[in-house]
N, C-alpha and C. Protein backbone atom coordinates (compact mmCIF):
# COMPACT_ATOMS: atom_id res chain seq x y z
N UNK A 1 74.57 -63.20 -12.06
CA UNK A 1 74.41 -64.26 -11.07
C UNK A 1 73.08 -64.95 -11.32
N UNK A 2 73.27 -66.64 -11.36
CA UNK A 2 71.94 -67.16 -11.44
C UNK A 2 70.81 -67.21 -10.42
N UNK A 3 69.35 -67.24 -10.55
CA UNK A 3 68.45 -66.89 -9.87
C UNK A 3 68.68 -68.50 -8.60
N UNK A 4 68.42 -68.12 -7.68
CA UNK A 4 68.36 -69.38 -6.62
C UNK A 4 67.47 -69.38 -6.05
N UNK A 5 66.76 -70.51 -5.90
CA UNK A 5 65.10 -70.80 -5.19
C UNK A 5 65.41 -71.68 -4.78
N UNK A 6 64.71 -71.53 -3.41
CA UNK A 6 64.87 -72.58 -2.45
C UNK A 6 63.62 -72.69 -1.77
N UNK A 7 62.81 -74.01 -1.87
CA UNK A 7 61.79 -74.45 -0.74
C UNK A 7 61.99 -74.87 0.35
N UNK A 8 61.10 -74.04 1.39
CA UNK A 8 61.20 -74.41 2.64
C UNK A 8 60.39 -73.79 3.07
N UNK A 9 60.45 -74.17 5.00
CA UNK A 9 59.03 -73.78 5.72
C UNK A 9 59.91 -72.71 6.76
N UNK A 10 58.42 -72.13 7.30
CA UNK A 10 59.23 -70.55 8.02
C UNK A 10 60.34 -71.04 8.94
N UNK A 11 60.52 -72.64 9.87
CA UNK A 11 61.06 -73.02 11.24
C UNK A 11 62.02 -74.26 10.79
N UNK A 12 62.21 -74.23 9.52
CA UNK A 12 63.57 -74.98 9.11
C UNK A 12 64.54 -74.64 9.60
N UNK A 13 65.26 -75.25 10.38
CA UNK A 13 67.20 -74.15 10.97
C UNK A 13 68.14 -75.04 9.15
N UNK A 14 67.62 -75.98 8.65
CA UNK A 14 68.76 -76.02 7.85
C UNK A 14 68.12 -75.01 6.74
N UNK A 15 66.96 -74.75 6.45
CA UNK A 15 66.52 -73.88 5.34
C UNK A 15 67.38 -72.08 5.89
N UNK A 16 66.91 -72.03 7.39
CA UNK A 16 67.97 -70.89 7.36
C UNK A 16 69.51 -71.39 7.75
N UNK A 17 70.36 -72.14 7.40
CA UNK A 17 71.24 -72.29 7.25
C UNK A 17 72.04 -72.12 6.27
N UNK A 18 70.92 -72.93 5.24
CA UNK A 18 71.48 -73.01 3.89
C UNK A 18 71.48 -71.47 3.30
N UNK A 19 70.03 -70.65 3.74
CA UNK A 19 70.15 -69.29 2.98
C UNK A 19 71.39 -68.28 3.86
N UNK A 20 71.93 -68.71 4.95
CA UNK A 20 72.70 -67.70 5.44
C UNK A 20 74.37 -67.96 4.58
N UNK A 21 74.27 -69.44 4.02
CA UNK A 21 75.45 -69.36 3.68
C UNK A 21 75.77 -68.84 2.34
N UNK A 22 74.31 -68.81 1.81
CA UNK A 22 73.95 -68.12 0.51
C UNK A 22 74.35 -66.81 0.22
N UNK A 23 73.76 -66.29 1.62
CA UNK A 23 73.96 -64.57 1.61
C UNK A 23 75.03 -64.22 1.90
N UNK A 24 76.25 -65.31 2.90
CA UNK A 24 77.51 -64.86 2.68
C UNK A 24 78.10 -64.82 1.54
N UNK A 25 77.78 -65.52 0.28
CA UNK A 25 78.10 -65.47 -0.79
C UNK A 25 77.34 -64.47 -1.67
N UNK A 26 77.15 -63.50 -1.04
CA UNK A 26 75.80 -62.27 -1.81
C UNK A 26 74.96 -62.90 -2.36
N UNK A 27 74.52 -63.98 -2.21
CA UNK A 27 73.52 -64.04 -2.64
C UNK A 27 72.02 -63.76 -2.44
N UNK A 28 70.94 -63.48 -2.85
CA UNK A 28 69.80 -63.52 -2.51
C UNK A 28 69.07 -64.66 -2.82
N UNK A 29 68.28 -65.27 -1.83
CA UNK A 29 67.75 -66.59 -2.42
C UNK A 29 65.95 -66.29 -2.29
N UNK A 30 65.47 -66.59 -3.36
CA UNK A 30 63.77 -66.45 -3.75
C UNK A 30 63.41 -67.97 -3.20
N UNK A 31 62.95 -67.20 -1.81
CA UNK A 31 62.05 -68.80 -0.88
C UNK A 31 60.63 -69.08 -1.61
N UNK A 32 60.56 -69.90 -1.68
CA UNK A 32 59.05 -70.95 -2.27
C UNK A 32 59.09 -71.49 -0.85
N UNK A 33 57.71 -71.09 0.03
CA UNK A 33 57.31 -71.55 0.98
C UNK A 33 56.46 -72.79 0.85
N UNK A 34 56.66 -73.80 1.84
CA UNK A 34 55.96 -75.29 1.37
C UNK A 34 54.85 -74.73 2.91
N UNK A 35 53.71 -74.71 2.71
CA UNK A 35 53.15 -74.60 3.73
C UNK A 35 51.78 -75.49 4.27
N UNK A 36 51.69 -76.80 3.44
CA UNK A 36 51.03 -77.64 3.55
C UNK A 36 51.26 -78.95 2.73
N UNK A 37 50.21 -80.16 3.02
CA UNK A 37 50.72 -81.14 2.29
C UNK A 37 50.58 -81.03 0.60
N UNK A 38 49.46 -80.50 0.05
CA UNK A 38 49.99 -80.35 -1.63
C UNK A 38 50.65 -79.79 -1.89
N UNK A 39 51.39 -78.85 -1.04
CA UNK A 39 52.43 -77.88 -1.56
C UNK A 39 53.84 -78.86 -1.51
N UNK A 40 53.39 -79.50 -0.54
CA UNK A 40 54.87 -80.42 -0.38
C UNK A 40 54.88 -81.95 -1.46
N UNK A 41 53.95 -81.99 -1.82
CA UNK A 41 53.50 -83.04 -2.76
C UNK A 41 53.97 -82.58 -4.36
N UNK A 42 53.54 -81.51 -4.56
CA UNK A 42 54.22 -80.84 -5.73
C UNK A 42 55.86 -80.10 -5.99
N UNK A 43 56.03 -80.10 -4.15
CA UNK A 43 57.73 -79.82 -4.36
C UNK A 43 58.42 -81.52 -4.57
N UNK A 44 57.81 -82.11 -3.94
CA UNK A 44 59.04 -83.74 -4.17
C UNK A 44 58.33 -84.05 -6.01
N UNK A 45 57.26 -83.96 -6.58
CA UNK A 45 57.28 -84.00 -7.75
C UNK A 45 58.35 -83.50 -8.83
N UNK A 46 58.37 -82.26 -8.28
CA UNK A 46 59.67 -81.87 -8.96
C UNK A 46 61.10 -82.00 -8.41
N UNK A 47 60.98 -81.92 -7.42
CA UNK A 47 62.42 -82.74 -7.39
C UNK A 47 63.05 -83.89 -6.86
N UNK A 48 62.07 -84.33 -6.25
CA UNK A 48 61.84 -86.60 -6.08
C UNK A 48 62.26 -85.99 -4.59
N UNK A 49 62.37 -85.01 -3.75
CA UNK A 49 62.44 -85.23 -2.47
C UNK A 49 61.81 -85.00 -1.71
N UNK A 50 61.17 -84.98 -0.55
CA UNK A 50 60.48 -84.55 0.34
C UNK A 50 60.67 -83.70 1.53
N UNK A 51 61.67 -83.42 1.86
CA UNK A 51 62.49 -82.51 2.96
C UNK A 51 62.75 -80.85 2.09
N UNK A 52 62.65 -80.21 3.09
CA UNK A 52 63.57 -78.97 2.93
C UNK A 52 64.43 -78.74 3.75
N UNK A 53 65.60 -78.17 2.86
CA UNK A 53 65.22 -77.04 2.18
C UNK A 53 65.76 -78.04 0.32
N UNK A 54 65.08 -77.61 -0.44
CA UNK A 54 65.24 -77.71 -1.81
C UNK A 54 66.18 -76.99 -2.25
N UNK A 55 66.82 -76.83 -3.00
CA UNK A 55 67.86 -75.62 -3.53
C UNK A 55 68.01 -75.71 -4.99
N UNK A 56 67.87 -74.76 -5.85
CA UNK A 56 67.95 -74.34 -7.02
C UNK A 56 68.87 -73.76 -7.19
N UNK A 57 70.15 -73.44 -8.37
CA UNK A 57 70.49 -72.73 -8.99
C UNK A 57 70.05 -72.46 -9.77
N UNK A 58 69.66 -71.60 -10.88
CA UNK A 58 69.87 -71.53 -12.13
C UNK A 58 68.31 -72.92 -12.27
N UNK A 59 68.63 -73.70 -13.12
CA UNK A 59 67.89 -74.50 -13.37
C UNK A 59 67.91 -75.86 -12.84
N UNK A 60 69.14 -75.92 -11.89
CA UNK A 60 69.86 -76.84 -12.01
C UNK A 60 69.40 -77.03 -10.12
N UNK A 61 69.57 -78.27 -10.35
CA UNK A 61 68.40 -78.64 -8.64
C UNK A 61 69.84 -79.45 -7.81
N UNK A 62 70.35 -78.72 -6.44
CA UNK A 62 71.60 -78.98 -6.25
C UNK A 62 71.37 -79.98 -5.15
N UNK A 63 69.90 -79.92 -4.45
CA UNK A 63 69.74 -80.70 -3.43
C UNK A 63 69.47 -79.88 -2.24
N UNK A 64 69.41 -80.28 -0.74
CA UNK A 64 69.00 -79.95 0.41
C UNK A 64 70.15 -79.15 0.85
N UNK A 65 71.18 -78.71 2.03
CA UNK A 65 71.99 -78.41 2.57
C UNK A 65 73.04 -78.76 2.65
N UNK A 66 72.92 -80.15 3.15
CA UNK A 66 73.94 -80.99 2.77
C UNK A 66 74.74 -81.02 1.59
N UNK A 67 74.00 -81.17 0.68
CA UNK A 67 74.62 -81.45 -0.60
C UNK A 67 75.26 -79.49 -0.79
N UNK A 68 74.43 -78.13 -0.44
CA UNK A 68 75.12 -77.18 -0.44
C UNK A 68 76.38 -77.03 -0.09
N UNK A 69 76.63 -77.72 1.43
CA UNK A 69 77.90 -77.40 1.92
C UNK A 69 78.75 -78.14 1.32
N UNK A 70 78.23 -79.46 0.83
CA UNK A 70 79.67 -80.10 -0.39
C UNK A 70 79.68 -79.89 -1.45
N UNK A 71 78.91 -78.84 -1.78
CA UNK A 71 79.47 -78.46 -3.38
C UNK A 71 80.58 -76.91 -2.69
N UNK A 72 80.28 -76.53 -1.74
CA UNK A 72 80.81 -75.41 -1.11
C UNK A 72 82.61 -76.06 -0.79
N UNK A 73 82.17 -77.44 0.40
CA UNK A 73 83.59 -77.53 0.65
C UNK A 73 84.15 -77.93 -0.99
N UNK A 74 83.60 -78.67 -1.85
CA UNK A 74 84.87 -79.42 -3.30
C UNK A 74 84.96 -78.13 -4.01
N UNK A 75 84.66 -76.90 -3.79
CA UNK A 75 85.01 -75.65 -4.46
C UNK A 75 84.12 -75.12 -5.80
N UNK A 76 82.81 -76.21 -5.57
CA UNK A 76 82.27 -76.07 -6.56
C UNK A 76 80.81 -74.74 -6.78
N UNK A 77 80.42 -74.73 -5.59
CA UNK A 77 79.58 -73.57 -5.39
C UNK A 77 80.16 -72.40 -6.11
N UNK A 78 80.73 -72.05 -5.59
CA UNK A 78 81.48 -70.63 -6.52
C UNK A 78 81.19 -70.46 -7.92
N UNK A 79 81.33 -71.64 -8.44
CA UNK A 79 81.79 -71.77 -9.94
C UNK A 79 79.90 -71.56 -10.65
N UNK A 80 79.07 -72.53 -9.57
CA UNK A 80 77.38 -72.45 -10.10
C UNK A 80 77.16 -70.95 -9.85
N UNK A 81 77.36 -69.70 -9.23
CA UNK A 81 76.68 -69.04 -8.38
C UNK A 81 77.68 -67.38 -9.56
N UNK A 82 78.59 -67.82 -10.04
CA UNK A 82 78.97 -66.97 -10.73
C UNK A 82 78.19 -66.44 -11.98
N UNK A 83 78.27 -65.23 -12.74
CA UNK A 83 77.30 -64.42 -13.39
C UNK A 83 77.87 -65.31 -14.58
């Protein structure tokens, strides 16, 4: 299974949203805490956004929550999250 990192802050409800739907899928997700403004300056560097939660698969940058639950509903989550 690929490694998943996700940025976010301790009082996100979609950062724990996104990781609960993670863990229904066994997954474990490695949080990168954003806990100030350069920290959040160097997360939209790398991935041009500014919100959390961030989400990583693998290498591959899937987007915030939103974009989780529609790779989830088009059946596509499964397919990133497999070994």
């Amino acid at each position: 299974m690929p490694i998943v990192r996700m940025y976010s802050t301790l009082i996100c409800p979609y950062c724990m949203r996104a990781e609960g739907l993670l863990n229904k899928k066994g997954v474990q997700v490695e949080k990168i805490l954003v806990k100030n403004e350069q920290e959040m300056i160097n997360m939209a560097e790398i991935t041009g956004r500014r919100t959390v939660p961030q989400i990583f698969i693998g290498e591959r940058h899937v987007g915030g929550f939103d974009d989780l639950v529609e790779l989830d509903m088009a059946g596509e989550l499964d397919p990133l999250l497999a070994p």
